[in-house]
N, C-alpha and C. Protein backbone atom coordinates (compact mmCIF):
# COMPACT_ATOMS: atom_id res chain seq x y z
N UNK A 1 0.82 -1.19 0.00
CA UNK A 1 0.00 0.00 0.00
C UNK A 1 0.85 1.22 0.00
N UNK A 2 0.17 2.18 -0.80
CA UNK A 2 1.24 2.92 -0.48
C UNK A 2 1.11 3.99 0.74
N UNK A 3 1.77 5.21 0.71
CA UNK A 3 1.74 5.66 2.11
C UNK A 3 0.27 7.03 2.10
N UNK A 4 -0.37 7.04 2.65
CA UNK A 4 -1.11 8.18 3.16
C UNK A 4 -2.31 7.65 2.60
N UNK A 5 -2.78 6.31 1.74
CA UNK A 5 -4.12 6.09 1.40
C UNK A 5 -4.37 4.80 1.19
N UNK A 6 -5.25 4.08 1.41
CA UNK A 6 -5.08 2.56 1.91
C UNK A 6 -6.19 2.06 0.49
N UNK A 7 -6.71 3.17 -0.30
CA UNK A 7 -7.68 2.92 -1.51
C UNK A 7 -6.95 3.09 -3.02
N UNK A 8 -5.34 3.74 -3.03
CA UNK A 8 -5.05 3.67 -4.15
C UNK A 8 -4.47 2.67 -4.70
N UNK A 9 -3.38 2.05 -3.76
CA UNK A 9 -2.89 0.80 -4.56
C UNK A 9 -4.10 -0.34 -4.87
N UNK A 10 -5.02 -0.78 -4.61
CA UNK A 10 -5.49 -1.63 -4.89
C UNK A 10 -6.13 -1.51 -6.41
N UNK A 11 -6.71 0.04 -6.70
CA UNK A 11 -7.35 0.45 -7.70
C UNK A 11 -6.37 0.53 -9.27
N UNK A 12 -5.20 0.73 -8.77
CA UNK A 12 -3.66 0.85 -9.73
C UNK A 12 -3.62 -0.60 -10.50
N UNK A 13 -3.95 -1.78 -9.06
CA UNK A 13 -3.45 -2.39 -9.79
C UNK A 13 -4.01 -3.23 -10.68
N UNK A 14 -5.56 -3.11 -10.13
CA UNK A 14 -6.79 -3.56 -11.22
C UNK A 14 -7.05 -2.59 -12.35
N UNK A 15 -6.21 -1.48 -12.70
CA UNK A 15 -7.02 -0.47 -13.31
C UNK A 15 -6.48 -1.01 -14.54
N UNK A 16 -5.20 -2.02 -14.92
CA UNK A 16 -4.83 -2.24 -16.10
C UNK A 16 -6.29 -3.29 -16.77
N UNK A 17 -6.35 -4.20 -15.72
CA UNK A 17 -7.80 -5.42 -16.13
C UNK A 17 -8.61 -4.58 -16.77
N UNK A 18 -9.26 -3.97 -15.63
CA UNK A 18 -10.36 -2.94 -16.23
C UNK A 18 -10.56 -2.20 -17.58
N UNK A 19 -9.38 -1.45 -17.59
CA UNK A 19 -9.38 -1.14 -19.59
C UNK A 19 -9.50 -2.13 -20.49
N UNK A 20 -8.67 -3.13 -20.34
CA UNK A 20 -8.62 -4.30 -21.08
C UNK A 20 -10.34 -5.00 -21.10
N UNK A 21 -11.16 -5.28 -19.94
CA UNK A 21 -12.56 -5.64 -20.35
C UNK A 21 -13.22 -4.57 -20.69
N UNK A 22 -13.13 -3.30 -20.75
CA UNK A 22 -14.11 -2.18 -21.41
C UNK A 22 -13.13 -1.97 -23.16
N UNK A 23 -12.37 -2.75 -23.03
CA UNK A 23 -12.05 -2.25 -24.72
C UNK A 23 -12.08 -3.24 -25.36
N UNK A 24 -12.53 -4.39 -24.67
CA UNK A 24 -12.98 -5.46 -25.60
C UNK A 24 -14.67 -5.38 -25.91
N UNK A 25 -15.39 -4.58 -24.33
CA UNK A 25 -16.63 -4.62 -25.11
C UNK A 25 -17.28 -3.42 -25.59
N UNK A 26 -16.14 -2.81 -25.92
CA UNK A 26 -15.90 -1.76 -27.17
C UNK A 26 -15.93 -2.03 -28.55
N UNK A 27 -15.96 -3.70 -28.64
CA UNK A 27 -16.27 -3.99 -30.08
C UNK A 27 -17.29 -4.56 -30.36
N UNK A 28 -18.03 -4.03 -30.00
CA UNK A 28 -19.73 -4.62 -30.49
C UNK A 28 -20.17 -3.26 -31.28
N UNK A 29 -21.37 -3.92 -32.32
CA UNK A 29 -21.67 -2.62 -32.88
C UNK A 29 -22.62 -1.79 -32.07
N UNK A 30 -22.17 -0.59 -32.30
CA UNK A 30 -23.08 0.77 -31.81
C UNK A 30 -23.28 1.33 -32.88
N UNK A 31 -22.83 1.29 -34.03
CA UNK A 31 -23.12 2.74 -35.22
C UNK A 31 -21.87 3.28 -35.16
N UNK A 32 -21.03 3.47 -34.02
CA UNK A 32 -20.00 4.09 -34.13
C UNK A 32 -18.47 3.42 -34.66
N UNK A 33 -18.74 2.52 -35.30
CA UNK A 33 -18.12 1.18 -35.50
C UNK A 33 -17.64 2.00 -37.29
N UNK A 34 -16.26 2.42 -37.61
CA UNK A 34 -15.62 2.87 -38.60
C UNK A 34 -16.43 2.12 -40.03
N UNK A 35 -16.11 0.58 -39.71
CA UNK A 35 -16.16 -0.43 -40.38
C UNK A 35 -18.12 -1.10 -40.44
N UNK A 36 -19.14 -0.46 -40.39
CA UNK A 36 -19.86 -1.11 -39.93
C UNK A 36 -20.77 -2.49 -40.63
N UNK A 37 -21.17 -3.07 -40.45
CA UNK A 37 -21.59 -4.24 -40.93
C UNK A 37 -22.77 -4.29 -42.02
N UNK A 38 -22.21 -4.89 -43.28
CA UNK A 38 -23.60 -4.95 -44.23
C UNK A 38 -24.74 -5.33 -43.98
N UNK A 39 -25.70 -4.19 -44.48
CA UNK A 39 -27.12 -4.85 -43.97
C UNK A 39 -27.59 -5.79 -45.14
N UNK A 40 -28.73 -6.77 -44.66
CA UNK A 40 -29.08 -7.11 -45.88
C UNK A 40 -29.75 -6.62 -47.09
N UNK A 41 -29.76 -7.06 -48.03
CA UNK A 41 -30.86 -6.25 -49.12
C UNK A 41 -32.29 -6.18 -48.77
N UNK A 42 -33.17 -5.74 -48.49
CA UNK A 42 -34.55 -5.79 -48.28
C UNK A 42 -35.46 -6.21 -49.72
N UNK A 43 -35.94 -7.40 -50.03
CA UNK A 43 -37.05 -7.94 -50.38
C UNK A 43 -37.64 -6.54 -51.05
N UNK A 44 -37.94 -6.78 -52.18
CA UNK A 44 -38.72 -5.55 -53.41
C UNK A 44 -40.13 -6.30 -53.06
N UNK A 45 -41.30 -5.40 -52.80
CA UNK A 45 -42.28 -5.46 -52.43
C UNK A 45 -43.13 -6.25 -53.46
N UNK A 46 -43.96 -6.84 -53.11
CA UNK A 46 -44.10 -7.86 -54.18
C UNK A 46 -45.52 -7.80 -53.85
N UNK A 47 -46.58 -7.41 -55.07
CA UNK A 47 -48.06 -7.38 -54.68
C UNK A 47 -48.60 -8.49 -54.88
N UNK A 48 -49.54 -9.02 -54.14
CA UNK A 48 -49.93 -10.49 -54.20
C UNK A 48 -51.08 -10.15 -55.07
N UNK A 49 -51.04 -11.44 -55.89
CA UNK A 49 -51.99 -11.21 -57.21
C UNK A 49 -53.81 -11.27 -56.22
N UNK A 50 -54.48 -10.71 -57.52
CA UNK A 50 -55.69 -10.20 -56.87
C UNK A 50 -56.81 -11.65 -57.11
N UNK A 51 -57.33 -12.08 -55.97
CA UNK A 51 -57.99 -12.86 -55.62
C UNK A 51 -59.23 -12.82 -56.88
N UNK A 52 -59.40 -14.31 -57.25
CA UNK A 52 -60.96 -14.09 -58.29
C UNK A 52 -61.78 -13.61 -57.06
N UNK A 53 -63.35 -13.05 -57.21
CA UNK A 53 -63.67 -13.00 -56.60
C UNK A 53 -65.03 -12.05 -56.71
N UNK A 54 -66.26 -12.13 -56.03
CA UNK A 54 -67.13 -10.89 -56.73
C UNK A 54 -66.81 -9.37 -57.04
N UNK A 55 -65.81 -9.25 -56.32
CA UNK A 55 -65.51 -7.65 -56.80
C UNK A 55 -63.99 -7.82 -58.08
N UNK A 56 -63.86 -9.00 -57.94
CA UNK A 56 -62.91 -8.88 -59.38
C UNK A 56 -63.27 -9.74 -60.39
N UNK A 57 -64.74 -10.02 -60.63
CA UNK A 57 -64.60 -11.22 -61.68
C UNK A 57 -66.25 -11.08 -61.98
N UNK A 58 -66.30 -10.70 -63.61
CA UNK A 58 -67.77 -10.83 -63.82
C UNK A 58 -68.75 -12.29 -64.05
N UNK A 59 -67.43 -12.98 -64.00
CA UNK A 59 -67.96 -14.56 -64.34
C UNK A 59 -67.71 -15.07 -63.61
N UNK A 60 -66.97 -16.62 -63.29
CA UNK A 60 -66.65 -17.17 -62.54
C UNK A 60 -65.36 -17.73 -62.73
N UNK A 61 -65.28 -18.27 -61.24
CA UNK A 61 -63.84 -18.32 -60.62
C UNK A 61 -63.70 -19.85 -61.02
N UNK A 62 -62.38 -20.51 -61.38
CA UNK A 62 -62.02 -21.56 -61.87
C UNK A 62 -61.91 -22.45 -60.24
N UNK A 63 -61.36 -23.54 -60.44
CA UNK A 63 -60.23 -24.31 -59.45
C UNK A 63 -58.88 -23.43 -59.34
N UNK A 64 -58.32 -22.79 -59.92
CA UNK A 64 -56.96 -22.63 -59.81
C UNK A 64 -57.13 -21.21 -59.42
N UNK A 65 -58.63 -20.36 -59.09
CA UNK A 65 -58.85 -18.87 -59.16
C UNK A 65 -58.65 -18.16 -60.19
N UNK A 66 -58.95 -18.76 -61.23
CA UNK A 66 -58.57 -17.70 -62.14
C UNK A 66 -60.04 -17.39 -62.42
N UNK A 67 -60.44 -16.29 -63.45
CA UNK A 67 -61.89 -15.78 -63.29
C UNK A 67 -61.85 -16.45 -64.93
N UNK A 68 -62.84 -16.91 -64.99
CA UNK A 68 -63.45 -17.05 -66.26
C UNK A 68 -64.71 -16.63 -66.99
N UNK A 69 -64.97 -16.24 -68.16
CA UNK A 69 -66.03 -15.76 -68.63
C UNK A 69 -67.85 -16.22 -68.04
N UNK A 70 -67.12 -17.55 -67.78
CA UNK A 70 -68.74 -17.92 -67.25
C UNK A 70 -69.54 -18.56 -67.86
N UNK A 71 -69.44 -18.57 -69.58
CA UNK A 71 -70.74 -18.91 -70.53
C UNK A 71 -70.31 -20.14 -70.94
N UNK A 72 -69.47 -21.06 -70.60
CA UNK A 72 -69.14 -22.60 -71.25
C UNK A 72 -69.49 -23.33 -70.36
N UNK A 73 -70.13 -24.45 -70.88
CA UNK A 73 -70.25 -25.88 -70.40
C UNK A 73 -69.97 -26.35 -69.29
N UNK A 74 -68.20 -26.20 -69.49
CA UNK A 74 -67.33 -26.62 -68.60
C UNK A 74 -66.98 -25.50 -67.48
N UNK A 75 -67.40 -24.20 -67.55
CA UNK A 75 -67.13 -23.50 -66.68
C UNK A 75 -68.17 -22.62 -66.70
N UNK A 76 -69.26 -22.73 -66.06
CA UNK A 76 -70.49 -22.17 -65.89
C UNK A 76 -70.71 -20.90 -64.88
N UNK A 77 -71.03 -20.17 -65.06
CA UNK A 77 -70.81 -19.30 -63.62
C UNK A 77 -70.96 -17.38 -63.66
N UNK A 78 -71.20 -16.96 -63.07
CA UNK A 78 -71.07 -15.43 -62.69
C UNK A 78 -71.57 -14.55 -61.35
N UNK A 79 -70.98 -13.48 -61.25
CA UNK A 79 -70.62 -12.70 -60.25
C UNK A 79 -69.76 -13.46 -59.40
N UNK A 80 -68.59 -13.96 -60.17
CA UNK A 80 -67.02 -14.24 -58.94
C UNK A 80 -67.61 -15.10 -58.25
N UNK A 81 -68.32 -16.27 -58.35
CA UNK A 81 -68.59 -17.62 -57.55
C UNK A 81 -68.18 -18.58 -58.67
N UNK A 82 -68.11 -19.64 -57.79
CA UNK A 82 -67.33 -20.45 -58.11
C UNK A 82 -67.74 -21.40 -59.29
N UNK A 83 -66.97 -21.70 -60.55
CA UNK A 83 -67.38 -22.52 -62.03
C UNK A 83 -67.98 -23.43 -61.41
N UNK A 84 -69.88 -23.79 -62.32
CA UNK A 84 -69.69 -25.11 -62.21
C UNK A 84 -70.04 -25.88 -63.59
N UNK A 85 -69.47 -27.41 -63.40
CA UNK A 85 -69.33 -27.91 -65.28
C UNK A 85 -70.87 -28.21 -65.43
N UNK A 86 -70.90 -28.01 -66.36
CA UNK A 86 -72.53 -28.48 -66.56
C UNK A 86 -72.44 -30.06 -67.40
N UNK A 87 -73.11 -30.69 -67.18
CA UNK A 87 -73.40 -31.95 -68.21
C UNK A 87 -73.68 -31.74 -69.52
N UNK A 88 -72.86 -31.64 -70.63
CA UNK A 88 -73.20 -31.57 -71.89
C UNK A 88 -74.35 -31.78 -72.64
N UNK A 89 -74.71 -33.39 -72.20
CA UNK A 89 -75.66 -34.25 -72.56
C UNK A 89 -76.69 -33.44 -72.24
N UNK A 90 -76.86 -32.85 -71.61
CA UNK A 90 -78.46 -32.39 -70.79
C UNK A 90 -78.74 -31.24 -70.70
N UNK A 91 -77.56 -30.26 -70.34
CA UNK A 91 -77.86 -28.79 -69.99
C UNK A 91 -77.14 -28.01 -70.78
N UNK A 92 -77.44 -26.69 -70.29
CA UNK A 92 -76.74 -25.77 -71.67
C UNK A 92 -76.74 -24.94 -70.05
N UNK A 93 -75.47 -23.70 -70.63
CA UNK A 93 -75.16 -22.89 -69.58
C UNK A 93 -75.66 -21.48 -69.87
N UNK A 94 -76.31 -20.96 -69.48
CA UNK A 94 -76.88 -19.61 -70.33
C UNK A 94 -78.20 -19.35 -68.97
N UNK A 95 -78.50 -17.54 -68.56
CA UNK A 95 -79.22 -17.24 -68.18
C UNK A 95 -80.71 -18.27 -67.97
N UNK A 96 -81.09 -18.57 -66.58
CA UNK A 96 -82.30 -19.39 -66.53
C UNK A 96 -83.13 -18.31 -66.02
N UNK A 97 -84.05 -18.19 -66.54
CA UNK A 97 -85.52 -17.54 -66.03
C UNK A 97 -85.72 -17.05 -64.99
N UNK A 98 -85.90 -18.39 -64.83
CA UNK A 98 -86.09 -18.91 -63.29
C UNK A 98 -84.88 -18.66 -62.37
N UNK A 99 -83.86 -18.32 -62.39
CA UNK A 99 -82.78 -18.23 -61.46
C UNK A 99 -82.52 -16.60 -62.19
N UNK A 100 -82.79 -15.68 -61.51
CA UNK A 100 -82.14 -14.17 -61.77
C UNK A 100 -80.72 -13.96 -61.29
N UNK A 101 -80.02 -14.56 -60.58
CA UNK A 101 -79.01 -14.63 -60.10
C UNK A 101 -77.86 -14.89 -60.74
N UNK A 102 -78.09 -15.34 -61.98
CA UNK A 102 -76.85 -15.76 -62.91
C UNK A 102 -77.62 -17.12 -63.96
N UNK A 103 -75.97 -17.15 -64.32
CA UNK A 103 -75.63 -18.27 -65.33
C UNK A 103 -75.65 -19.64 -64.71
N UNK A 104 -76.49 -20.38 -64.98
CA UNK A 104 -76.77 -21.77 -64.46
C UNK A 104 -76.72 -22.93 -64.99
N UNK A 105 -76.41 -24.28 -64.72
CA UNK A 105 -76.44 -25.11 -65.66
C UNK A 105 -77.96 -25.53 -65.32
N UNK A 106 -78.55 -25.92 -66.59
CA UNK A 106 -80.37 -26.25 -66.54
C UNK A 106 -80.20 -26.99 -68.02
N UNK A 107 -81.30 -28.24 -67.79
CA UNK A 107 -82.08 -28.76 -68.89
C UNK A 107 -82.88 -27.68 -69.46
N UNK A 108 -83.06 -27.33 -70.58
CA UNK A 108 -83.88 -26.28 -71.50
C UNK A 108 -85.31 -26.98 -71.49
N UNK A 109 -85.34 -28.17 -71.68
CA UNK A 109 -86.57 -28.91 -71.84
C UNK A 109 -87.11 -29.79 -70.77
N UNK A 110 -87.98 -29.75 -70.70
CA UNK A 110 -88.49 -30.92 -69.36
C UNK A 110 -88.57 -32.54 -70.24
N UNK A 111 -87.81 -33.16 -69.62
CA UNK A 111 -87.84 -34.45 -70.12
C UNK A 111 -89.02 -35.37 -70.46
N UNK A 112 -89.76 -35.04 -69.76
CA UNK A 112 -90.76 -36.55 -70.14
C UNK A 112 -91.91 -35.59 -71.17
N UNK A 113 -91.59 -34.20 -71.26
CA UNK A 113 -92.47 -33.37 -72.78
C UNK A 113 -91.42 -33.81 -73.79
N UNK A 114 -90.67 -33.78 -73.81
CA UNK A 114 -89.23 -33.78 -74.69
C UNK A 114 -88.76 -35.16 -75.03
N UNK A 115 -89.40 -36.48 -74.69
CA UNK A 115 -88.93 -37.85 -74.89
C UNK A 115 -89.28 -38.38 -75.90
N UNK A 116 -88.17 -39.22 -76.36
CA UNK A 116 -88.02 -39.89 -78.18
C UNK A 116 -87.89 -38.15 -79.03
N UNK A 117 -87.71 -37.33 -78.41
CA UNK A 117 -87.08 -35.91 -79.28
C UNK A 117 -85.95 -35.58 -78.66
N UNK A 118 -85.36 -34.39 -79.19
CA UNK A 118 -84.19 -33.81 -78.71
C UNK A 118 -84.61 -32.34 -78.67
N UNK A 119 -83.79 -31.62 -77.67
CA UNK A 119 -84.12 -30.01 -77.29
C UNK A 119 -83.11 -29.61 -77.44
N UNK A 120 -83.38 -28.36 -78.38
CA UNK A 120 -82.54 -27.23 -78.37
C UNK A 120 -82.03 -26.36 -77.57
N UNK A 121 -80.65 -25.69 -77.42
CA UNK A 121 -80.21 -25.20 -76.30
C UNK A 121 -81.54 -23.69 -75.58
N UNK A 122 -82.06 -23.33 -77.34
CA UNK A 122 -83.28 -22.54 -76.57
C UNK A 122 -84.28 -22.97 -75.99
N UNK A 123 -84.49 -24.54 -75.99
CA UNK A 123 -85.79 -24.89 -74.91
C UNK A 123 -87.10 -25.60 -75.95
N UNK A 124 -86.00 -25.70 -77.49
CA UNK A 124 -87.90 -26.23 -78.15
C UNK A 124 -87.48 -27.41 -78.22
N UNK A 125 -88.06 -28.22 -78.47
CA UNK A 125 -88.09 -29.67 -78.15
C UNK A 125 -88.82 -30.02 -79.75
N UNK A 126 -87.95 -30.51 -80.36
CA UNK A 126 -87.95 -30.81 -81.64
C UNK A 126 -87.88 -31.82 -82.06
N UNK A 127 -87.84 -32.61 -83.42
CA UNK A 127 -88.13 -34.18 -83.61
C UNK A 127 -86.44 -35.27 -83.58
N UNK A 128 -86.07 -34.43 -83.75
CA UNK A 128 -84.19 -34.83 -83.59
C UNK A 128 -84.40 -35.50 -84.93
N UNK A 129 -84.54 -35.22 -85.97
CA UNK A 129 -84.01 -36.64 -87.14
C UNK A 129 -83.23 -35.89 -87.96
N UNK A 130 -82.80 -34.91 -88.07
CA UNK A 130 -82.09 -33.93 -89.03
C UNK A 130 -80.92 -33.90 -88.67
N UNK A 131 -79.91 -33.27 -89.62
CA UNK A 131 -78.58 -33.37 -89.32
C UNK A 131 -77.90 -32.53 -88.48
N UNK A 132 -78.78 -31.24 -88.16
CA UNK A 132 -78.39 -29.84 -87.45
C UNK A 132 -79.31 -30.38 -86.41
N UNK A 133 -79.99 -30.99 -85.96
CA UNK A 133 -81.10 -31.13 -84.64
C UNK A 133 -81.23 -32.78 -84.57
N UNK A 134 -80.12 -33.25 -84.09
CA UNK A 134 -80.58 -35.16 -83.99
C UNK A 134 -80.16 -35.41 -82.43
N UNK A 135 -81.54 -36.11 -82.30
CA UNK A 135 -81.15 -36.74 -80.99
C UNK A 135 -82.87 -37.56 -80.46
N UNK A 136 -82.88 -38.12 -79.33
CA UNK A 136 -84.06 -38.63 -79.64
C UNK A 136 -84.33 -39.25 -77.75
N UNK A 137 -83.74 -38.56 -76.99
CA UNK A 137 -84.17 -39.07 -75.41
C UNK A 137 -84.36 -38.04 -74.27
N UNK A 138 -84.53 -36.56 -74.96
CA UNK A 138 -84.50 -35.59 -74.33
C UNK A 138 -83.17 -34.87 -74.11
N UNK A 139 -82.04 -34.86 -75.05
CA UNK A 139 -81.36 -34.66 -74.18
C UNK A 139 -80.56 -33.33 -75.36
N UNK A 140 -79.87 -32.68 -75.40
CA UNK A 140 -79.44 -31.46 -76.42
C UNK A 140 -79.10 -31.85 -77.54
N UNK A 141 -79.95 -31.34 -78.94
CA UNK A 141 -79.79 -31.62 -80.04
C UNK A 141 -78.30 -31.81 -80.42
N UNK A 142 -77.80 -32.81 -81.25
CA UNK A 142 -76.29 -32.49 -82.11
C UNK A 142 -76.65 -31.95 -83.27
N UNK A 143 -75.50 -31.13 -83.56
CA UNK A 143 -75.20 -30.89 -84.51
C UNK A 143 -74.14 -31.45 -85.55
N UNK A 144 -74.74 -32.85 -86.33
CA UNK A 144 -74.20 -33.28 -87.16
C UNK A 144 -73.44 -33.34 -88.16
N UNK A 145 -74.07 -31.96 -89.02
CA UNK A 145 -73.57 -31.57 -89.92
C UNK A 145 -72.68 -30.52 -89.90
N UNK A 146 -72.46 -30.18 -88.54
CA UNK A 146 -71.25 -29.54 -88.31
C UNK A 146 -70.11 -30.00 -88.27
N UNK A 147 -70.30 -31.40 -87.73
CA UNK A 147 -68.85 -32.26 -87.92
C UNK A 147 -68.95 -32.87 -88.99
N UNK A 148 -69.48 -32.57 -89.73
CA UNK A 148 -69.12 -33.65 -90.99
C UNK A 148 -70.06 -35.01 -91.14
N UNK A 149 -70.88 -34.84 -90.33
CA UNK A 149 -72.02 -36.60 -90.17
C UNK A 149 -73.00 -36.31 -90.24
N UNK A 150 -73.68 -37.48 -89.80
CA UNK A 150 -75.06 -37.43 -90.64
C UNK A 150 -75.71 -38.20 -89.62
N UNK A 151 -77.24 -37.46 -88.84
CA UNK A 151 -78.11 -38.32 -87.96
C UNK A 151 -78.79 -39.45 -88.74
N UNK A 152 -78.21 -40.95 -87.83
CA UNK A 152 -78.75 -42.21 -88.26
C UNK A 152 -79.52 -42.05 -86.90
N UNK A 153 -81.08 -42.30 -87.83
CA UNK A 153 -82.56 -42.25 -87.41
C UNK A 153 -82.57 -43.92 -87.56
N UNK A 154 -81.74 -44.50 -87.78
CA UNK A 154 -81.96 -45.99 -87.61
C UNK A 154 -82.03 -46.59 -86.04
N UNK A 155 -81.26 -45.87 -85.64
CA UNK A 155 -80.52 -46.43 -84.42
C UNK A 155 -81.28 -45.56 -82.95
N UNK A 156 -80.90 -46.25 -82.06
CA UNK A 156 -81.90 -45.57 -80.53
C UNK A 156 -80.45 -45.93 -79.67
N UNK A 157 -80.77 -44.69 -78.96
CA UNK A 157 -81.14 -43.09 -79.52
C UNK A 157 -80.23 -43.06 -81.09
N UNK A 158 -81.20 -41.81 -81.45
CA UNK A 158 -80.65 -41.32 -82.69
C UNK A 158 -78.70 -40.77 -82.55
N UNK A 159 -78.15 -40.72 -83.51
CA UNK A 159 -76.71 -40.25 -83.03
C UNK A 159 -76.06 -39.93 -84.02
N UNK A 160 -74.98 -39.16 -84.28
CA UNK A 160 -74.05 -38.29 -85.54
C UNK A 160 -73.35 -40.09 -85.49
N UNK A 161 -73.25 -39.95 -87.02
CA UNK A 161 -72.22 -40.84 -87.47
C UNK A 161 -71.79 -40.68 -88.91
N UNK A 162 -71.02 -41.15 -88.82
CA UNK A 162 -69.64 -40.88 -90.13
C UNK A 162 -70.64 -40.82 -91.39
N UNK A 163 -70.26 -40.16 -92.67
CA UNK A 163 -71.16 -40.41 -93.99
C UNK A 163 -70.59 -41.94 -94.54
């Protein structure tokens, strides 16, 4: 110790330690760091695509969300609800009367008025033996002569077949 104070030598001789742990945790970052550390790049904002949906879609919404027109067969539908397929054989997809709400799949014809004939997607119920109107169990006229064939009235039901 030295002479006249019994608090300095002890402080002398820890005072070398002491700098030594405050200047090691002198190297953490504060900002004040010469060298300071790369930040990362920040992520470019990325807008998430817009949901089908009634306020984005005048038809209807697929499986996969995508919006579709609405007026096919296979994807029936409007005001942003959800496609549905209609049965070829039977229904047509187009405004029903009876449903103000949209595009629906519906039989045009009531079946047992419409049997041993075929109905047109407008609802008349016709004899099916022609090549533009064949069919013969109620169910949506073919159009034969659009593909290239010809309604055989031989056969039950009536049906397009090759010339």
């Amino acid at each position: 110790m030295e002479a006249g104070s019994g608090t300095v030598w002890p402080l002398k001789r820890t005072a070398p330690f002491t700098l030594v742990a405050l200047a090691a945790a002198c190297g953490s970052r504060t900002g004040l760091d010469p060298f300071p550390a790369e930040r990362p790049a920040t992520a470019p904002s990325v807008q998430a695509p817009t949901a089908c949906g009634p306020s984005t879609c005048a038809g209807c919404c697929d499986g996969d969300g995508a919006c579709q027109p609405g007026t096919a067969v296979a994807a029936c539908g409007e005001a942003g609800r959800a496609c549905v397929g209609c049965d070829p054989a039977v229904d047509v997809c187009s405004p029903d009367p009876r449903n103000p709400d949209g595009q629906v799949c519906f039989s045009p014809c009531a079946f047992k008025a419409c049997n041993y004939h075929c109905c047109t997607p407008a609802g008349e119920c016709v004899a099916g033996d022609s090549d533009d109107r064949c069919g013969s169990t109620g169910q949506i006229c073919a159009n034969c002569a659009g593909a290239g064939q010809v309604c055989d009235t031989s056969s039950w039901p009536h049906a397009c077949v090759s010339r």
